[in-house]
Structures are given as C-alpha cells and as structure tokens.
N, C-alpha and C. Protein backbone atom coordinates (compact mmCIF):
# COMPACT_ATOMS: atom_id res chain seq x y z
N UNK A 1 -0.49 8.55 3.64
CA UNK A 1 -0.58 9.57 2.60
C UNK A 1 -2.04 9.61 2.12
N UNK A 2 -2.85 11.12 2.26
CA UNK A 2 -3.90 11.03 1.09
C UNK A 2 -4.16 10.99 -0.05
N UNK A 3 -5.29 10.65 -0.31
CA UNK A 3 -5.13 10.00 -1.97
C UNK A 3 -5.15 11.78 -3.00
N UNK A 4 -5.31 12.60 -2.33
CA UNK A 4 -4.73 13.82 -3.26
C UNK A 4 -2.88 14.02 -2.95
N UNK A 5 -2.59 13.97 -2.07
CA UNK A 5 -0.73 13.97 -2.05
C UNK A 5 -0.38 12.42 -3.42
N UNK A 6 -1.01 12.00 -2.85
CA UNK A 6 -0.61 10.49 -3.59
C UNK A 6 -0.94 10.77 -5.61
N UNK A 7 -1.91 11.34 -5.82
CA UNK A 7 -2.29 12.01 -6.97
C UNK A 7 -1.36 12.65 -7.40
N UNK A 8 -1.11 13.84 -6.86
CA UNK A 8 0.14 14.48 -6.57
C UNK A 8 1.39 13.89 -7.08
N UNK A 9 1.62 12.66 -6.40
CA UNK A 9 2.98 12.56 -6.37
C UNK A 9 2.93 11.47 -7.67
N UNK A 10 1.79 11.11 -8.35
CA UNK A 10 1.75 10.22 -9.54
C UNK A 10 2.11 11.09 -10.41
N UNK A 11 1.54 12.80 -10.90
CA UNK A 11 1.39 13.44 -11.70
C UNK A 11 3.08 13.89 -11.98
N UNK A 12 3.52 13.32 -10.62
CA UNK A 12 4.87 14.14 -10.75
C UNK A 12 5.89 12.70 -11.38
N UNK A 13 5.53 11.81 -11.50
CA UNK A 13 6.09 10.20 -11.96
C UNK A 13 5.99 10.13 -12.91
N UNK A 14 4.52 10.60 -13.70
CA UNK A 14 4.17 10.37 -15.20
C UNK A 14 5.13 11.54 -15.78
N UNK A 15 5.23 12.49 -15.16
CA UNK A 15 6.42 13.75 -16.42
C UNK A 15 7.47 13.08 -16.42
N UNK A 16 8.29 12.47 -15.05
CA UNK A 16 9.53 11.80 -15.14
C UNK A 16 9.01 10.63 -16.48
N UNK A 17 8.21 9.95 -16.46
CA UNK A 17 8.09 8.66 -17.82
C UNK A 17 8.24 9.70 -18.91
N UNK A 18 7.74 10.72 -18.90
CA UNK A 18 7.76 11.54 -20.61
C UNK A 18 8.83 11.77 -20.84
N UNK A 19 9.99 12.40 -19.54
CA UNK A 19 11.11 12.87 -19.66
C UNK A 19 11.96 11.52 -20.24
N UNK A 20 11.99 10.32 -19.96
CA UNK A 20 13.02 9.59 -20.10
C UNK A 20 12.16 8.89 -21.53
N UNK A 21 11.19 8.69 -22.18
CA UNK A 21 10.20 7.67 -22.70
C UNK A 21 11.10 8.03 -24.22
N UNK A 22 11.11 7.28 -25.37
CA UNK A 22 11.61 7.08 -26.69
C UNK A 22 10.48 6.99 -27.72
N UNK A 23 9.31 7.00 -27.20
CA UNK A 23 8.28 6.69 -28.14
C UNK A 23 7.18 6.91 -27.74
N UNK A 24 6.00 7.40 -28.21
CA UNK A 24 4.46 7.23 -27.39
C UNK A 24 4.30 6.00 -26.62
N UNK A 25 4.77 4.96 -27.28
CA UNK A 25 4.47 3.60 -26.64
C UNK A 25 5.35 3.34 -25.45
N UNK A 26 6.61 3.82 -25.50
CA UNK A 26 7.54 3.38 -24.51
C UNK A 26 6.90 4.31 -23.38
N UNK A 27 6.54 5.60 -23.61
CA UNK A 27 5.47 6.36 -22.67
C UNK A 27 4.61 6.20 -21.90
N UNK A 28 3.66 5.35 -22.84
CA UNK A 28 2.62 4.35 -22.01
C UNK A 28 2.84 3.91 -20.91
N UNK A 29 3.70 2.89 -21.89
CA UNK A 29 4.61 1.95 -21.09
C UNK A 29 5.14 2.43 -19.34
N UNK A 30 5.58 3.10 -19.85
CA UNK A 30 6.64 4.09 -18.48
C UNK A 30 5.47 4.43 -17.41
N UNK A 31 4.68 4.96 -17.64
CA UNK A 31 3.15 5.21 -17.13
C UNK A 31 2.43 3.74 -16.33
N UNK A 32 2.20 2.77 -17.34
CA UNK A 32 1.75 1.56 -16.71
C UNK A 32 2.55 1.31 -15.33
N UNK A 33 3.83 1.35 -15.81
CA UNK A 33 5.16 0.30 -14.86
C UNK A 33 4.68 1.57 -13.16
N UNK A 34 4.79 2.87 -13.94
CA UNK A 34 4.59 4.16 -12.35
C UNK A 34 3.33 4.02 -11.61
N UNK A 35 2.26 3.58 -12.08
CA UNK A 35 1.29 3.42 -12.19
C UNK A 35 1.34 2.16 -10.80
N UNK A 36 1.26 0.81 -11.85
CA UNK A 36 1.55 -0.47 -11.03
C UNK A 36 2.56 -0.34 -9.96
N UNK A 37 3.74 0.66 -9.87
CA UNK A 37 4.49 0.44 -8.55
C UNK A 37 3.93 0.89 -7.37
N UNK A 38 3.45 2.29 -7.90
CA UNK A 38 2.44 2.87 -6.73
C UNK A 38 1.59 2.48 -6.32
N UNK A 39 0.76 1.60 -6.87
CA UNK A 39 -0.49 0.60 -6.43
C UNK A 39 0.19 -0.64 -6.17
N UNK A 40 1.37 -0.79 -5.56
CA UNK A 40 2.05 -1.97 -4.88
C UNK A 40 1.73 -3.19 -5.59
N UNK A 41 1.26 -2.65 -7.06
CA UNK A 41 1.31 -3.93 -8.00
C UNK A 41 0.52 -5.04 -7.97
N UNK A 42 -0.86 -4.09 -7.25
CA UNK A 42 -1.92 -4.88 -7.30
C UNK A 42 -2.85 -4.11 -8.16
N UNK A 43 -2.53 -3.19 -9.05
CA UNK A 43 -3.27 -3.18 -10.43
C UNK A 43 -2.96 -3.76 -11.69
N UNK A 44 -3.80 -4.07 -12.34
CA UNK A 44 -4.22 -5.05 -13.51
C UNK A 44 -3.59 -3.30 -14.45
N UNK A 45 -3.14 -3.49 -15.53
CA UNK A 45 -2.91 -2.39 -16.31
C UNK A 45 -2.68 -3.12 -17.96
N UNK A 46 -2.99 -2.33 -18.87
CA UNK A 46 -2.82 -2.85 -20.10
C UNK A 46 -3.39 -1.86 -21.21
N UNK A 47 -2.65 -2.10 -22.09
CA UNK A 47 -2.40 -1.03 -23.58
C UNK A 47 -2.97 -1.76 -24.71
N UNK A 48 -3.81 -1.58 -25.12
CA UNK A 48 -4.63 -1.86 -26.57
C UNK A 48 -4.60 -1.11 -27.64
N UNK A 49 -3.89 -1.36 -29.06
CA UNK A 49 -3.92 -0.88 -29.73
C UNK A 49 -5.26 -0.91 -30.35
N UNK A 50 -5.90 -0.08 -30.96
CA UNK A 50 -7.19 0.42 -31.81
C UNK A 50 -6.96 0.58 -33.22
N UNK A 51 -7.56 -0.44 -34.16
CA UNK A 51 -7.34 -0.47 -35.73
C UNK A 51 -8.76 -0.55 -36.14
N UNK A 52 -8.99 -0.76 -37.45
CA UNK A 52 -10.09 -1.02 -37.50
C UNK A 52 -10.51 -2.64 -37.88
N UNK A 53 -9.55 -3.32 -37.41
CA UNK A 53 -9.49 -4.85 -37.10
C UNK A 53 -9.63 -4.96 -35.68
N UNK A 54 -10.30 -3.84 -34.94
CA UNK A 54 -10.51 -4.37 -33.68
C UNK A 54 -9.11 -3.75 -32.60
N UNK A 55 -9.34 -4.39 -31.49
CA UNK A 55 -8.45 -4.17 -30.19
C UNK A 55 -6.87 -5.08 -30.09
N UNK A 56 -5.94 -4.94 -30.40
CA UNK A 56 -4.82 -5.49 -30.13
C UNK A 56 -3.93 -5.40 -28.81
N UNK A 57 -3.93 -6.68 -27.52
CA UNK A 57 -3.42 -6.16 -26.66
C UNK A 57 -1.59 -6.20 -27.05
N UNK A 58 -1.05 -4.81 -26.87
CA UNK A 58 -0.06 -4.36 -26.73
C UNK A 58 1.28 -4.71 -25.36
N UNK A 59 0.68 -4.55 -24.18
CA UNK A 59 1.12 -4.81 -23.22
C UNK A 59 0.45 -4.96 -22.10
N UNK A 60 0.84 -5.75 -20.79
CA UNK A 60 0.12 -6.02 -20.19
C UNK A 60 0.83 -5.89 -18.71
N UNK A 61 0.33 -6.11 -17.17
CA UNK A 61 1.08 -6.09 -16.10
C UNK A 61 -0.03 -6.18 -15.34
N UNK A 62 0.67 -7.66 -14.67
CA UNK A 62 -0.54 -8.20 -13.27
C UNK A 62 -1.80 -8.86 -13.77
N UNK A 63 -1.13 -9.60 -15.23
CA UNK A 63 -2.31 -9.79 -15.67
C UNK A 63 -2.33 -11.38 -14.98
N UNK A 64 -1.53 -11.72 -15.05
CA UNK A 64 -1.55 -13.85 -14.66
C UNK A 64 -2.28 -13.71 -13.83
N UNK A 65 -2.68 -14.59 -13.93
CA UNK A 65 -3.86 -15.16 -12.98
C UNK A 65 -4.95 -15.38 -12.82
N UNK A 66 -5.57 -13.90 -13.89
CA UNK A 66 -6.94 -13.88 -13.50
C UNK A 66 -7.78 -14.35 -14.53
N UNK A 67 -8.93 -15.03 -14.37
CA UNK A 67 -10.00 -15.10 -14.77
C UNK A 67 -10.32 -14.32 -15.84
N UNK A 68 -11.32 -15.08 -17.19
CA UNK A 68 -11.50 -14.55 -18.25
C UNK A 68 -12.56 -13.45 -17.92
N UNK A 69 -13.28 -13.58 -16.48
CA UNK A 69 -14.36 -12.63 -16.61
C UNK A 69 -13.35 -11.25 -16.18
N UNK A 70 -12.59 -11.59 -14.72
CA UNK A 70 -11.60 -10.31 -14.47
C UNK A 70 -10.88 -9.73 -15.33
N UNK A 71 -9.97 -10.26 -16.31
CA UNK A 71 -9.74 -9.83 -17.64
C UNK A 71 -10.08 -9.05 -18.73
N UNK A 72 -11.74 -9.27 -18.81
CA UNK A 72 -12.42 -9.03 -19.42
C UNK A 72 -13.47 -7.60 -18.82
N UNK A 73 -13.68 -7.37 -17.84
CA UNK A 73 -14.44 -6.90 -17.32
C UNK A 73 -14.71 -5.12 -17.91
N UNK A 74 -15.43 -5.51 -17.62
CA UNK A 74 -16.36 -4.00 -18.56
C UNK A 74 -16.17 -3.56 -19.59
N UNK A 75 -15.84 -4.99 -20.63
CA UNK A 75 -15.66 -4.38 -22.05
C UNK A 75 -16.90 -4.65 -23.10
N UNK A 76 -17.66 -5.81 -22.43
CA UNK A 76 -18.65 -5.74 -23.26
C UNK A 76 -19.98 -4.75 -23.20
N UNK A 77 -19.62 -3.58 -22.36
CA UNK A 77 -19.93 -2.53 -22.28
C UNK A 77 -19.73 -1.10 -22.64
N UNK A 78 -18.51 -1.28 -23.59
CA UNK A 78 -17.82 -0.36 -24.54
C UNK A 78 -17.98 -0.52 -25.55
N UNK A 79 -18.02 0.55 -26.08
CA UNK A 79 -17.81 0.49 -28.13
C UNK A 79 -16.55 1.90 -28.36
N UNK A 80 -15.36 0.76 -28.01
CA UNK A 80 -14.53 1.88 -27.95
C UNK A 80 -13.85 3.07 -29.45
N UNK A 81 -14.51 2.66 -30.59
CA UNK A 81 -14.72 3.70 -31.35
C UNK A 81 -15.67 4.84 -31.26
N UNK A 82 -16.19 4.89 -30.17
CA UNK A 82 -17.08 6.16 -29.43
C UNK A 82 -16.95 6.34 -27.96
N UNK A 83 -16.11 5.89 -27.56
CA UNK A 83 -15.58 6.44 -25.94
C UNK A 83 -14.63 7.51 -26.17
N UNK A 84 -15.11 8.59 -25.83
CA UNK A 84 -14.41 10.43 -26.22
C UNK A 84 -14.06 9.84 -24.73
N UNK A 85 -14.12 9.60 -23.85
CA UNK A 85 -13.59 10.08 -22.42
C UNK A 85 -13.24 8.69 -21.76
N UNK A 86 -12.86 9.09 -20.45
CA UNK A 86 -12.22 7.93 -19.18
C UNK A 86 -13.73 7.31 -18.28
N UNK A 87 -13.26 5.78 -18.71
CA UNK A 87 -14.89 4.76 -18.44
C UNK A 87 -14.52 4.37 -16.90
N UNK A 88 -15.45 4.27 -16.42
CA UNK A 88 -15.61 3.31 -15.41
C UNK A 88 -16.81 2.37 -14.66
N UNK A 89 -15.79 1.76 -14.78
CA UNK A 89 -17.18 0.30 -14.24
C UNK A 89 -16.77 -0.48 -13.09
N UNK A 90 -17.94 -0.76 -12.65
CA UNK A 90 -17.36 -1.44 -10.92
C UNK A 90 -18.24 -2.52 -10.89
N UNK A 91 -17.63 -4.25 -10.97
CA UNK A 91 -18.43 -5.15 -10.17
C UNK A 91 -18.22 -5.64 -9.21
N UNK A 92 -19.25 -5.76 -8.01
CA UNK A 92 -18.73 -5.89 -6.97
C UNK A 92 -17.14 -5.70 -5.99
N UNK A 93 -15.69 -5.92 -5.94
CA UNK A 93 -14.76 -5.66 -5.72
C UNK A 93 -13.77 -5.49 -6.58
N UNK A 94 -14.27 -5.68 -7.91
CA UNK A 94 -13.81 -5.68 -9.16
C UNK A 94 -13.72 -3.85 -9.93
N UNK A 95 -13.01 -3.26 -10.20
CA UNK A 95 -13.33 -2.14 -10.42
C UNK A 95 -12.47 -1.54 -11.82
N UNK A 96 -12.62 -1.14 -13.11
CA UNK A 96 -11.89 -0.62 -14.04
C UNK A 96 -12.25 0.66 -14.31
N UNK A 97 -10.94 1.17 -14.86
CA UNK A 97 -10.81 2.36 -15.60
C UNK A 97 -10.27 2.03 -17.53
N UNK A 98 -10.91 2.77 -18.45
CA UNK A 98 -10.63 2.76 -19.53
C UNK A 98 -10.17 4.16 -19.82
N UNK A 99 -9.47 4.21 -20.17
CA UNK A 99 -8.99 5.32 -20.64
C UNK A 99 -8.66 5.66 -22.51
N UNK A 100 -9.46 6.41 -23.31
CA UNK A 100 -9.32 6.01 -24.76
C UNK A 100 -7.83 7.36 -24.90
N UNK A 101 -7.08 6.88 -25.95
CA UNK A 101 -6.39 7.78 -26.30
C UNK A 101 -6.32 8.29 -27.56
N UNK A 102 -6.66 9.25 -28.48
CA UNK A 102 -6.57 10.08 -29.47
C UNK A 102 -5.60 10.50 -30.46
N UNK A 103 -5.49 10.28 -31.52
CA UNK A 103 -4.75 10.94 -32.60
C UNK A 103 -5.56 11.89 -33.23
N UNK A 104 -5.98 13.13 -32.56
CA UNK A 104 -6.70 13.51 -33.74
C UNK A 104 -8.30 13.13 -33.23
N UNK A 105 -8.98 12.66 -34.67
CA UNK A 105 -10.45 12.33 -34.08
C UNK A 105 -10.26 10.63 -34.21
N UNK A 106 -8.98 10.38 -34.38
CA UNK A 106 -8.87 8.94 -34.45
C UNK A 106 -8.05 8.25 -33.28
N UNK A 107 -9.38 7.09 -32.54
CA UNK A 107 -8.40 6.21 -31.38
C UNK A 107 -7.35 5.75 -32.01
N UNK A 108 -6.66 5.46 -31.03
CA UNK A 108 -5.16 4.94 -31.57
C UNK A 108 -4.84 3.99 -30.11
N UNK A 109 -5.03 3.90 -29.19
CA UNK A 109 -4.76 3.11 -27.90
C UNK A 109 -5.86 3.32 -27.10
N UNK A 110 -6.17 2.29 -26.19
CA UNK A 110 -7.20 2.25 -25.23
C UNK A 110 -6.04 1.73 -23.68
N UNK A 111 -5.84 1.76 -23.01
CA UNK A 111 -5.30 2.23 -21.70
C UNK A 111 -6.21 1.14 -20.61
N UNK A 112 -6.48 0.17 -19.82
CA UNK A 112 -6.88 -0.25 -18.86
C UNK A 112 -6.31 -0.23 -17.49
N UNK A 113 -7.11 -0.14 -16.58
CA UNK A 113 -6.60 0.01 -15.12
C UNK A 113 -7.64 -0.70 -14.35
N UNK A 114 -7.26 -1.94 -14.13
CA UNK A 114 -8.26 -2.89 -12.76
C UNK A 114 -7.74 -2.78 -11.65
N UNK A 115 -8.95 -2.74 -10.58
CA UNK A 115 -8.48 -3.29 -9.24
C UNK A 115 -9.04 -4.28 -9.09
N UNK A 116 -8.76 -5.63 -8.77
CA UNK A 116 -8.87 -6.94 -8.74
C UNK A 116 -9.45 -7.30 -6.84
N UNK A 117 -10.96 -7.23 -6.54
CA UNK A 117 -10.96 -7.32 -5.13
C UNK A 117 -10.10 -6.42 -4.19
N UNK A 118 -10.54 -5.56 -4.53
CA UNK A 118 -9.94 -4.35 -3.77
C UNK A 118 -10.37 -3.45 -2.87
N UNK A 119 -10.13 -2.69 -2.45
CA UNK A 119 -10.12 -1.76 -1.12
C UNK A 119 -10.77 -0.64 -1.49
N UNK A 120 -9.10 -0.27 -2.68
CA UNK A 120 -9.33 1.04 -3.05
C UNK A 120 -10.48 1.41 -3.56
N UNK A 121 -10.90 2.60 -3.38
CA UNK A 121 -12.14 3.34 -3.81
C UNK A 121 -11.84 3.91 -4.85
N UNK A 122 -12.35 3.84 -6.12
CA UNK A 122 -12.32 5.04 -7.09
C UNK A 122 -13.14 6.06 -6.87
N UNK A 123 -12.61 7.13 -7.06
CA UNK A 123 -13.36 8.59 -6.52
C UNK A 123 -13.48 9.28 -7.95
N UNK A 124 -14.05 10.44 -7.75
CA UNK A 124 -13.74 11.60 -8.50
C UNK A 124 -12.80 12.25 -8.86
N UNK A 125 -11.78 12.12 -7.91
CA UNK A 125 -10.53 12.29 -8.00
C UNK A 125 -9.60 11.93 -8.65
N UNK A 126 -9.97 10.28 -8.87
CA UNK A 126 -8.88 9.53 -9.46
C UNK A 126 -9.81 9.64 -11.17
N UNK A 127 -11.10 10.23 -11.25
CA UNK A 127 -11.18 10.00 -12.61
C UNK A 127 -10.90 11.25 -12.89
N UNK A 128 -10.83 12.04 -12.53
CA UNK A 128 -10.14 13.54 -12.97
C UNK A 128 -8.69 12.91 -13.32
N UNK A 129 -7.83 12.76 -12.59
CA UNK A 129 -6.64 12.41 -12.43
C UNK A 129 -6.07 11.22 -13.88
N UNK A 130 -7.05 10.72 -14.71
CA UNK A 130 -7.51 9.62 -15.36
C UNK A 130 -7.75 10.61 -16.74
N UNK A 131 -8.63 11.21 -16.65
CA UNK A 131 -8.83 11.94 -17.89
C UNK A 131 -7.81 12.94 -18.10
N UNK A 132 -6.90 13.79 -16.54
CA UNK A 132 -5.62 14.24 -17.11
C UNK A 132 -4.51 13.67 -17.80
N UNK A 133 -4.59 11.95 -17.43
CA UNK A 133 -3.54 11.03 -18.21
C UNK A 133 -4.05 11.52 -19.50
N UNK A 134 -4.57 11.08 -19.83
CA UNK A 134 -5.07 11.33 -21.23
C UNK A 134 -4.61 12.30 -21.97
N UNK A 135 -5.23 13.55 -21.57
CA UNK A 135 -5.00 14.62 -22.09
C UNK A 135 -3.31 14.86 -22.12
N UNK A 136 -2.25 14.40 -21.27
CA UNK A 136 -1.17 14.54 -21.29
C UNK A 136 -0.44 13.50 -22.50
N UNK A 137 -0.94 12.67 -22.40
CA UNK A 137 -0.60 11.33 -23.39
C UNK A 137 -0.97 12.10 -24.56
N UNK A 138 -1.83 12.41 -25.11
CA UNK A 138 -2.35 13.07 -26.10
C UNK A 138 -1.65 14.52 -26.76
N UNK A 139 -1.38 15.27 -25.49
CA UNK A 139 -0.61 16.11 -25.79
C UNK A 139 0.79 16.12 -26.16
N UNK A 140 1.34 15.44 -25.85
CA UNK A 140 2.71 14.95 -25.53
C UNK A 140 3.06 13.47 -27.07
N UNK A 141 2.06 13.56 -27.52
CA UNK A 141 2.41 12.46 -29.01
C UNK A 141 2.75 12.75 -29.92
N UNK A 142 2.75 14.47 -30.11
CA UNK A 142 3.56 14.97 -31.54
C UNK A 142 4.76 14.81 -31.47
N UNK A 143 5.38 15.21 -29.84
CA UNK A 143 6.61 15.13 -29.68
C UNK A 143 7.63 14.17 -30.19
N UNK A 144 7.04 13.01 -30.11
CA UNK A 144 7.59 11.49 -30.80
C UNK A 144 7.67 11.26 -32.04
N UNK A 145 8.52 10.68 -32.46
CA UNK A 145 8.42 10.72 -34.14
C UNK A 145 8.73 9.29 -34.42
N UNK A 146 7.68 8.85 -35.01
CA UNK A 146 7.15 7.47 -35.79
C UNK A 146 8.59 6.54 -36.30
C-alpha cells in the first residue's frame, strides 16, 4: 500500500474514533490506539494535557522501554504555549511529530507521535495529514460536553 492510500485509509479510522468516542479525550484516545495499530505499534504516541502548571502526561502507548532521551525528544525545543501548528523534529532514526491542540486561542492538549529507529520517512504528506488531525480534533470539541 502507498503511503497516500494508507493516509487515506487513516482519515477514514479517525471519523470511525469520532463516531464511537464519549469525550474529546476518549477521541484522542481512539485516534492514538488507530494510529498505533496502523503503524504495527511501533509508534511512540502520547496526550499531554496543557495548564498553566506546565505539561501533564495524560496517556501514553509504546512508551516502555525507551530511554529518557527517546522519550523526551524534541521537547526541549518547544515552547508549547506558542506552537500554532504540527512540529517536527528528526534525530538521526529517531523522528517526532507534535501536534498542539486548541480551545479557542487556548492550548488545551499537545498530541506526540515518535518513530523510535525507524524506516518510515516523514514526508509532507504525513505533516499535512498531521495538521488535518488537528484541525478535526479541534473541530469536532464543541460536540462533547464537559
């Protein structure tokens, strides 16, 4: 499969998570789990809540194992009260996506996606595909009620 069918067939996984999801968070959630199956569960994925006490991790998947630097990786390169958009950083086989999510003009979740020594290539594609999460997550949060 190419990685646009494969795009494709994520965009069509994440509406099924909205369709069944109970909450913004269980949404996420639903997203991470579609996310990690399709990447045969060799992505690192994780949900950070955003306060102004800082980053709270929320949830996590594929995280055991790794190293405080893999864990960690490309955050001391964020100031995620000013990331408007979807980050990416690559060390050596190491590769993340940040994704900030919005209430408004206020973060409310930050979104991670590692590949841990990996293959895969991040393209243009997949950060398009990255900033549409977003915008769908975002769109899709009034719907939920607190």
């Amino acid at each position: 499969m190419n990685k646009s069918d494969f795009l494709d067939e994520m965009r069509l996984e994440v509406g099924l998570a909205y369709d069944y999801a109970v909450s913004q968070e269980d949404f996420m959630v639903r997203i991470l789990k579609t996310i990690h199956a399709a990447g045969r569960k060799q992505a690192v994925l994780t949900i950070h809540q955003y306060s102004d006490d800082g980053m709270k991790l929320k949830y996590a998947l594929g995280i055991r194992g790794l190293s405080k630097e893999q864990e960690t990786l490309g955050q001391g390169f964020l100031f995620p009260e000013r990331l408007q958009m979807t980050s990416y950083v690559k060390k050596g086989r190491d590769q993340a996506l940040y994704l900030p999510v919005y209430a408004g003009n206020q973060l409310t979740y930050m979104i991670s996606v590692k590949l841990i020594d990996s293959d895969y290539r991040i393209s243009n594609q997949d950060l398009i595909f990255a900033q549409e999460l977003v915008q769908f997550i975002q769109a899709k949060q009034s719907t939920f009620h607190s």
